[in-house]
PDB file of N, CA and C in Angstrom:
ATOM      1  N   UNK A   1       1.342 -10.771  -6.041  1.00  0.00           N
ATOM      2  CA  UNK A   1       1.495 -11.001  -4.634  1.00  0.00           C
ATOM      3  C   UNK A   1       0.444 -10.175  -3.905  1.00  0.00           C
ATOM      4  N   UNK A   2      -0.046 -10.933  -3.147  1.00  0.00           N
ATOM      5  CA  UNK A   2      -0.591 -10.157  -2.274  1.00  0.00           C
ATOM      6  C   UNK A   2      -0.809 -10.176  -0.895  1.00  0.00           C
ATOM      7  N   UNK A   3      -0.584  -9.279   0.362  1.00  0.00           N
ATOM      8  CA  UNK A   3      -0.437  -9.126   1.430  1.00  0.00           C
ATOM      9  C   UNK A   3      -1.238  -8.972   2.623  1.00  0.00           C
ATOM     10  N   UNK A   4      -1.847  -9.761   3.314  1.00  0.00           N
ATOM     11  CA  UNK A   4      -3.252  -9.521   4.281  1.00  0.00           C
ATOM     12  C   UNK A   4      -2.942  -9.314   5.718  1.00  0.00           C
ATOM     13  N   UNK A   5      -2.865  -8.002   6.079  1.00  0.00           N
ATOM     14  CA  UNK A   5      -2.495  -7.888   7.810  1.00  0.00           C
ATOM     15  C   UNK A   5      -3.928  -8.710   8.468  1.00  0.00           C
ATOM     16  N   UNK A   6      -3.136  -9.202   9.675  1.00  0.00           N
ATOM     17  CA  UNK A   6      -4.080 -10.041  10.747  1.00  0.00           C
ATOM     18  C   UNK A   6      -3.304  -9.924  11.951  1.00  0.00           C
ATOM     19  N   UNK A   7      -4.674  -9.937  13.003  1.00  0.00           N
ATOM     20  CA  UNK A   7      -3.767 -10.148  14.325  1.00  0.00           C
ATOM     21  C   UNK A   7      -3.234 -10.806  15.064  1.00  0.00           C
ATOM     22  N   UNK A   8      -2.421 -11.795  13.973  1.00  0.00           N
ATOM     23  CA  UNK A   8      -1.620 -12.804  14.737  1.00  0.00           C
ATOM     24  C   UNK A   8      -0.153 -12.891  13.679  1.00  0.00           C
ATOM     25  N   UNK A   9      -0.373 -11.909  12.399  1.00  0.00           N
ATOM     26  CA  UNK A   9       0.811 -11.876  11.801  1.00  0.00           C
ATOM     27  C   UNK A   9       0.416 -11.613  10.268  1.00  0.00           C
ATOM     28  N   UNK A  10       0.777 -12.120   9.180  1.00  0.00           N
ATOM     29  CA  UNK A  10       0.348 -11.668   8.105  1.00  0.00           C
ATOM     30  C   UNK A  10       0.093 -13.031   6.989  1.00  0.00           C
ATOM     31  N   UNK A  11      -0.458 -12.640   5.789  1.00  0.00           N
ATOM     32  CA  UNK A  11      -0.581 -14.066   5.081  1.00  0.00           C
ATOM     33  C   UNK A  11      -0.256 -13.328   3.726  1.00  0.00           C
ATOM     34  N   UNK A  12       0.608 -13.930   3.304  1.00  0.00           N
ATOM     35  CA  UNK A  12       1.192 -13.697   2.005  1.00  0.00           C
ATOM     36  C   UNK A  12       0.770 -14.339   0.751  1.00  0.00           C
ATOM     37  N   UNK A  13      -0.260 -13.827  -0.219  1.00  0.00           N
ATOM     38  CA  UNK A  13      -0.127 -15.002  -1.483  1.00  0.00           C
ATOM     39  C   UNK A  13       0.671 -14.810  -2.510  1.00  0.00           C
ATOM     40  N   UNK A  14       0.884 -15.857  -3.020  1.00  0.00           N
ATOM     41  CA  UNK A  14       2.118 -15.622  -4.042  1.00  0.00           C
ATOM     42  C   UNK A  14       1.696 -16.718  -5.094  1.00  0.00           C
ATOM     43  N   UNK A  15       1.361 -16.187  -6.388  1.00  0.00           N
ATOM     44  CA  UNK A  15       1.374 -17.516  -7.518  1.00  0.00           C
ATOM     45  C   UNK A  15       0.030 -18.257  -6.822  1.00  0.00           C
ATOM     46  N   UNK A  16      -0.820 -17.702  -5.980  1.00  0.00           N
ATOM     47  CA  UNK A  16      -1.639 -18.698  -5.617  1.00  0.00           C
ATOM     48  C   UNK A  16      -1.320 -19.737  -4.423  1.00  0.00           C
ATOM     49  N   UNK A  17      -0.349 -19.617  -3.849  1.00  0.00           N
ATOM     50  CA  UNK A  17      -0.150 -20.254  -2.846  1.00  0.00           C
ATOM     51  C   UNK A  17       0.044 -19.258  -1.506  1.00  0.00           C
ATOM     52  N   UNK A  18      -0.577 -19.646  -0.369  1.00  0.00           N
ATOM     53  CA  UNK A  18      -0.910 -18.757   0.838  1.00  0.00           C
ATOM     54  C   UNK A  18       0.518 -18.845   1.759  1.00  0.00           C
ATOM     55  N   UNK A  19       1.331 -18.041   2.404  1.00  0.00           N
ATOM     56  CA  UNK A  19       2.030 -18.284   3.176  1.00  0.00           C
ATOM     57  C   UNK A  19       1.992 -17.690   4.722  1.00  0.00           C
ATOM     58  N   UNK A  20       1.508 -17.851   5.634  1.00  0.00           N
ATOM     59  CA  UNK A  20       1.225 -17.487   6.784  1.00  0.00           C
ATOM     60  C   UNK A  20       2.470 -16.793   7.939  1.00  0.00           C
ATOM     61  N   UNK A  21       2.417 -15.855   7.956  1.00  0.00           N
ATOM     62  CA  UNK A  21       4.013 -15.178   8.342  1.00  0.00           C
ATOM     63  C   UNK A  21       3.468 -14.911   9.989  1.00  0.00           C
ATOM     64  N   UNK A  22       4.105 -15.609  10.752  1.00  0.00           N
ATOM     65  CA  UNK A  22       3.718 -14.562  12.577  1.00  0.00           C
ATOM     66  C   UNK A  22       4.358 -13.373  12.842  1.00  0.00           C
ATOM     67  N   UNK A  23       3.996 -12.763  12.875  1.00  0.00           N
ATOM     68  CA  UNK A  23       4.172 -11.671  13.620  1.00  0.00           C
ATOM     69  C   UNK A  23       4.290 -11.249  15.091  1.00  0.00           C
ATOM     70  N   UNK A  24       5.187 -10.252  15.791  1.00  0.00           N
ATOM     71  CA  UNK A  24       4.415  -9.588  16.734  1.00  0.00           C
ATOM     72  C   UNK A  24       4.235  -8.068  16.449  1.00  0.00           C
ATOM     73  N   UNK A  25       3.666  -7.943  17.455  1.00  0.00           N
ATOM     74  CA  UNK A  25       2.941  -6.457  17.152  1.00  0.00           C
ATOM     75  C   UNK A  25       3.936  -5.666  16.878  1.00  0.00           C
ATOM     76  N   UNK A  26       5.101  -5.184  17.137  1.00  0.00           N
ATOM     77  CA  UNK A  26       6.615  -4.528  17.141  1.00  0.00           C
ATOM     78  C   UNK A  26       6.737  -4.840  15.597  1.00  0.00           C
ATOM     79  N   UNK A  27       7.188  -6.078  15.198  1.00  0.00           N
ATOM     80  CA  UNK A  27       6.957  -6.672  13.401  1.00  0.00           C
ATOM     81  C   UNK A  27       6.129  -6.132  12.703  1.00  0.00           C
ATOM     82  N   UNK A  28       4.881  -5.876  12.956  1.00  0.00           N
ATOM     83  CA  UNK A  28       3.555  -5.529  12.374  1.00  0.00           C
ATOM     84  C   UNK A  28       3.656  -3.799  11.961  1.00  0.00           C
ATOM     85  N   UNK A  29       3.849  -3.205  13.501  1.00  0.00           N
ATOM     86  CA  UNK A  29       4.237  -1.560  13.059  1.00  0.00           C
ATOM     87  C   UNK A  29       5.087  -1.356  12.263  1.00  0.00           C
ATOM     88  N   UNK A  30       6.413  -2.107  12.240  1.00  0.00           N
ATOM     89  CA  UNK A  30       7.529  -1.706  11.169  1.00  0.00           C
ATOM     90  C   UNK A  30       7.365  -1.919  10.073  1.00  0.00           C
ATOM     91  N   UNK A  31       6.191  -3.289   9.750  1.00  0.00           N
ATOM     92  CA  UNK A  31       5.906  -2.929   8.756  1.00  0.00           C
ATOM     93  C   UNK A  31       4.926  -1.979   8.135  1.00  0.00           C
ATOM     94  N   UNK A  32       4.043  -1.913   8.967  1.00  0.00           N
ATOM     95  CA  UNK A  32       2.759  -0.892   8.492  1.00  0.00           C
ATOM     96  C   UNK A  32       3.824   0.453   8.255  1.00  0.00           C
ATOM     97  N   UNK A  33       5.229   1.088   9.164  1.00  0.00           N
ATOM     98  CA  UNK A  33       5.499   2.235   8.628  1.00  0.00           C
ATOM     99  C   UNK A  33       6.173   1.862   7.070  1.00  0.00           C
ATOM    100  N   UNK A  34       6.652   0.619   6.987  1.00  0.00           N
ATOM    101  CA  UNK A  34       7.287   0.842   5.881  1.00  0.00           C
ATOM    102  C   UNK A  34       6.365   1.070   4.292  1.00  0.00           C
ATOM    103  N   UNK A  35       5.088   0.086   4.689  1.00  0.00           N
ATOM    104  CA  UNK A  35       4.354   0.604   3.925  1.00  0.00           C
ATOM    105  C   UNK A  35       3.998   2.134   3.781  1.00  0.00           C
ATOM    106  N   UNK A  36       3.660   2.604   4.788  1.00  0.00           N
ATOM    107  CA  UNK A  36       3.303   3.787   4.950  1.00  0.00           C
ATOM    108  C   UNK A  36       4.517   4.671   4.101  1.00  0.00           C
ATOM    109  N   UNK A  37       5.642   4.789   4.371  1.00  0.00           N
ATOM    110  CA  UNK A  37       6.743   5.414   3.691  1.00  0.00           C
ATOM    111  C   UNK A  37       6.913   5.618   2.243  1.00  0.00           C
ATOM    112  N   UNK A  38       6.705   3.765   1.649  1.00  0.00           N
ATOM    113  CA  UNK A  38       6.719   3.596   0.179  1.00  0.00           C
ATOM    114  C   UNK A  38       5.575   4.102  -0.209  1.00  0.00           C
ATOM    115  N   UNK A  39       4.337   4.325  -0.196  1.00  0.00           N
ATOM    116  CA  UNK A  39       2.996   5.193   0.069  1.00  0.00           C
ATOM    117  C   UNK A  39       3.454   6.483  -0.337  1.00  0.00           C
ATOM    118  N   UNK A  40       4.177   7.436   0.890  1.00  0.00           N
ATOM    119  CA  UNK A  40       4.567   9.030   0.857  1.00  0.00           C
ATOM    120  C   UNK A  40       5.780   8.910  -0.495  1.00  0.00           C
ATOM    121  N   UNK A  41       6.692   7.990  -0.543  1.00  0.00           N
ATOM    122  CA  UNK A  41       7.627   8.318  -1.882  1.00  0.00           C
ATOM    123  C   UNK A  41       7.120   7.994  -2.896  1.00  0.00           C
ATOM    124  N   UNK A  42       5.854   6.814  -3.132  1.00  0.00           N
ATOM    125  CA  UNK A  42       4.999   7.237  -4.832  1.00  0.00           C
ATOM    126  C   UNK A  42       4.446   8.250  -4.711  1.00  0.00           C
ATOM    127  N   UNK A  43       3.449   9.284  -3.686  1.00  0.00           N
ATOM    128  CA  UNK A  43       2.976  10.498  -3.989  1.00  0.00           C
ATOM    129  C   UNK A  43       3.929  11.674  -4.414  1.00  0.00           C
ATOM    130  N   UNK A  44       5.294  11.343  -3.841  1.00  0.00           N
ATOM    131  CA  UNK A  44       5.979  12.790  -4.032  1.00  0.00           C
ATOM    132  C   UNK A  44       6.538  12.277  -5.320  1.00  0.00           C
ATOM    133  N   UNK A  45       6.809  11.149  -5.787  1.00  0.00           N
ATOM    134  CA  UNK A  45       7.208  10.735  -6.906  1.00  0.00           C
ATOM    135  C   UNK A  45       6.072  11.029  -8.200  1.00  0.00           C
ATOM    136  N   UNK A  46       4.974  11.413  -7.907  1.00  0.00           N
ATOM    137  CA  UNK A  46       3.479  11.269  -8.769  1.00  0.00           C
ATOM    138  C   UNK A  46       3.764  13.276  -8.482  1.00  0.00           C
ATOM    139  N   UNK A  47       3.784  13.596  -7.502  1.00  0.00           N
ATOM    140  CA  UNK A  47       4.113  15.019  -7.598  1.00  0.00           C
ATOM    141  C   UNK A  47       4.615  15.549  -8.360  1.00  0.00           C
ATOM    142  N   UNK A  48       5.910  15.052  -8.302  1.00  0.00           N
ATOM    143  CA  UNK A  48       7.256  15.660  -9.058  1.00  0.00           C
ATOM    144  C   UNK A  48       6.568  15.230 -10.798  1.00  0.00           C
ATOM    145  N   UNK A  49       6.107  14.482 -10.832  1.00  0.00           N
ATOM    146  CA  UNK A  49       6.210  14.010 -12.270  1.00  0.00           C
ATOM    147  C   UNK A  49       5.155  15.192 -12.910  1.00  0.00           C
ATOM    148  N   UNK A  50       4.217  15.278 -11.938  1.00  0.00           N
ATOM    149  CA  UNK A  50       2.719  15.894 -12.265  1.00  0.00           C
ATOM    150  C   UNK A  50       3.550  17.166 -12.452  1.00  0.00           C
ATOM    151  N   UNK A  51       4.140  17.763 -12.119  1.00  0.00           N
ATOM    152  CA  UNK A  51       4.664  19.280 -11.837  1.00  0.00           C
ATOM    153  C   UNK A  51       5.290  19.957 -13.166  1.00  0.00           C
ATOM    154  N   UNK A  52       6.426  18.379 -13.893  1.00  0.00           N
ATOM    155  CA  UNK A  52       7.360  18.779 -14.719  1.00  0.00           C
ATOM    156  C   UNK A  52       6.364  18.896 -15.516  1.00  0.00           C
ATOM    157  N   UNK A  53       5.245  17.805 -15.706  1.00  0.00           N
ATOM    158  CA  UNK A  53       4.346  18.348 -16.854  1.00  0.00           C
ATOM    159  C   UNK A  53       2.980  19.444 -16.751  1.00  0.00           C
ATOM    160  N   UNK A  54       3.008  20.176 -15.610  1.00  0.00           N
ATOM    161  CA  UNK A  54       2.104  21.190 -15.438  1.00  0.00           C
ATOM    162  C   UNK A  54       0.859  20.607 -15.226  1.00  0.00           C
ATOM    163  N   UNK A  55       0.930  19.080 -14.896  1.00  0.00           N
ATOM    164  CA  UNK A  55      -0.419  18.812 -14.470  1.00  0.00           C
ATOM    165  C   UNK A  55      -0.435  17.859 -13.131  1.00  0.00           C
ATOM    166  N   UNK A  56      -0.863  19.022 -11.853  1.00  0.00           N
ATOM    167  CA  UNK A  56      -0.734  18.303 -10.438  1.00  0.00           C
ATOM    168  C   UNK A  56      -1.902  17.760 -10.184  1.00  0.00           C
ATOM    169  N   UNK A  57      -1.616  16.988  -9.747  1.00  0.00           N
ATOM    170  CA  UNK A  57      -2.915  15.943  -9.203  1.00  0.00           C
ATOM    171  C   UNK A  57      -2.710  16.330  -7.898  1.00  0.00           C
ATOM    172  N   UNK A  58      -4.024  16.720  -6.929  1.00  0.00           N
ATOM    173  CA  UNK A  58      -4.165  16.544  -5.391  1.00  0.00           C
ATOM    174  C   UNK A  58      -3.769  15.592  -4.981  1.00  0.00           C
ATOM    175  N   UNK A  59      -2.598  15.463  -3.814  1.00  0.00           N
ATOM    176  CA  UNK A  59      -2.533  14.601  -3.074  1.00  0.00           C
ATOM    177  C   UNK A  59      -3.595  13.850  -2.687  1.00  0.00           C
ATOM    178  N   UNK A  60      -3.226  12.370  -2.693  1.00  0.00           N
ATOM    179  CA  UNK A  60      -4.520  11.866  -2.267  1.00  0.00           C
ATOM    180  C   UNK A  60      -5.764  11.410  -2.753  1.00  0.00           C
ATOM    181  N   UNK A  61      -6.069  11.621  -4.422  1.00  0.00           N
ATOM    182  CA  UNK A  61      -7.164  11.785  -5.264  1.00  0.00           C
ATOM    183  C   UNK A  61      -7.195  10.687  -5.252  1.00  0.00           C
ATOM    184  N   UNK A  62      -6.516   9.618  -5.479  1.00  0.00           N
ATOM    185  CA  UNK A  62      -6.311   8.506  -6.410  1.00  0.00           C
ATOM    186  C   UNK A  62      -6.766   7.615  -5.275  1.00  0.00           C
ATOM    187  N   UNK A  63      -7.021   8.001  -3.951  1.00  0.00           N
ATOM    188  CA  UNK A  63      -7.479   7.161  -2.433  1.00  0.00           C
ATOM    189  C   UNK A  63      -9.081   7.301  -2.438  1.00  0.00           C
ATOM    190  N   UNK A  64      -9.883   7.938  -3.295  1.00  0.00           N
ATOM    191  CA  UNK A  64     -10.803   8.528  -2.715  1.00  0.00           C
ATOM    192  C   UNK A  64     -11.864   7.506  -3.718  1.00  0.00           C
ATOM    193  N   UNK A  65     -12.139   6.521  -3.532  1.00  0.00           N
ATOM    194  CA  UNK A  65     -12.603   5.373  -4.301  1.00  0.00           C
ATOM    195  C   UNK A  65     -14.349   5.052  -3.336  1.00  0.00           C
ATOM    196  N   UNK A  66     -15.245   5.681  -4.566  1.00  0.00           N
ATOM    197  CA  UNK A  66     -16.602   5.803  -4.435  1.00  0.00           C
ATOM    198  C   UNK A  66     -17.224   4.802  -4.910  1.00  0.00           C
ATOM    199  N   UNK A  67     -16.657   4.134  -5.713  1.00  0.00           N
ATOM    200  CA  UNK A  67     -17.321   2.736  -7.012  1.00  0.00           C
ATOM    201  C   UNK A  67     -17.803   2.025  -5.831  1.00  0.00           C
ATOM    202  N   UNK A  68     -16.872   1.737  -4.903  1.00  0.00           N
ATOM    203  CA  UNK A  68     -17.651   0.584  -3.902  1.00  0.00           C
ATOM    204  C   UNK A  68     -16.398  -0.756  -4.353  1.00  0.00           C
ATOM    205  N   UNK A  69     -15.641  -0.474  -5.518  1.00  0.00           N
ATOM    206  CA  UNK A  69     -15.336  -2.081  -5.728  1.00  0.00           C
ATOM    207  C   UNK A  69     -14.712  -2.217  -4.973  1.00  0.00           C
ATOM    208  N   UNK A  70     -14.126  -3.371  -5.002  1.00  0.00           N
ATOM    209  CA  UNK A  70     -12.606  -3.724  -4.362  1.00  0.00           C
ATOM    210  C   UNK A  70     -10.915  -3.876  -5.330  1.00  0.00           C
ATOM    211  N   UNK A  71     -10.301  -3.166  -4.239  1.00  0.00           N
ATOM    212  CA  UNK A  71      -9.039  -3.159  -5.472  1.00  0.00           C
ATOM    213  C   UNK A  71      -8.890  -4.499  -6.163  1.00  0.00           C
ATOM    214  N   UNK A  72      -8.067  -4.121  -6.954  1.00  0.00           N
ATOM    215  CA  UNK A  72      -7.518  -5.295  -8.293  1.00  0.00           C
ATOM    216  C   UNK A  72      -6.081  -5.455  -8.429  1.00  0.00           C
ATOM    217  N   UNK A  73      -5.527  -7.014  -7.935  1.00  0.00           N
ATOM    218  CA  UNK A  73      -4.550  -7.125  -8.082  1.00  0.00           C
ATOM    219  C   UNK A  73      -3.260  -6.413  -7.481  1.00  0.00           C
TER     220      UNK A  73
END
């Protein structure tokens, strides 16, 4: 699946087929926080894990993408 914010709402693909969702802007923030949220609970979740095994990763490392590509999938 994958998810494309726009400013008229969002477009969802799924299996290859596009689904065009409207939005308003009020819709749009709640979702951008919710993303944002599930975001902060894999880092503290990548924390905690890094910790039990004595190896912390910097917050944030895994954002810092120099290759130039574009994500995958």
């Amino acid at each position: 699946m994958i998810i494309v914010p726009r400013n008229d709402g969002i477009i969802v693909s799924v299996d290859g087929k596009l689904h065009t969702l409207p939005q308003t802007p009020i819709q749009m923030m709640h979702m951008a926080a919710r993303f944002q949220q599930a975001a902060i609970e894999m880092l503290t979740q990548e924390q905690r894990e890094g910790a039990s095994a004595q190896s912390i990763v910097p917050p944030y490392s895994s954002l810092d993408d120099t290759s130039g590509s574009a994500p995958s999938g």
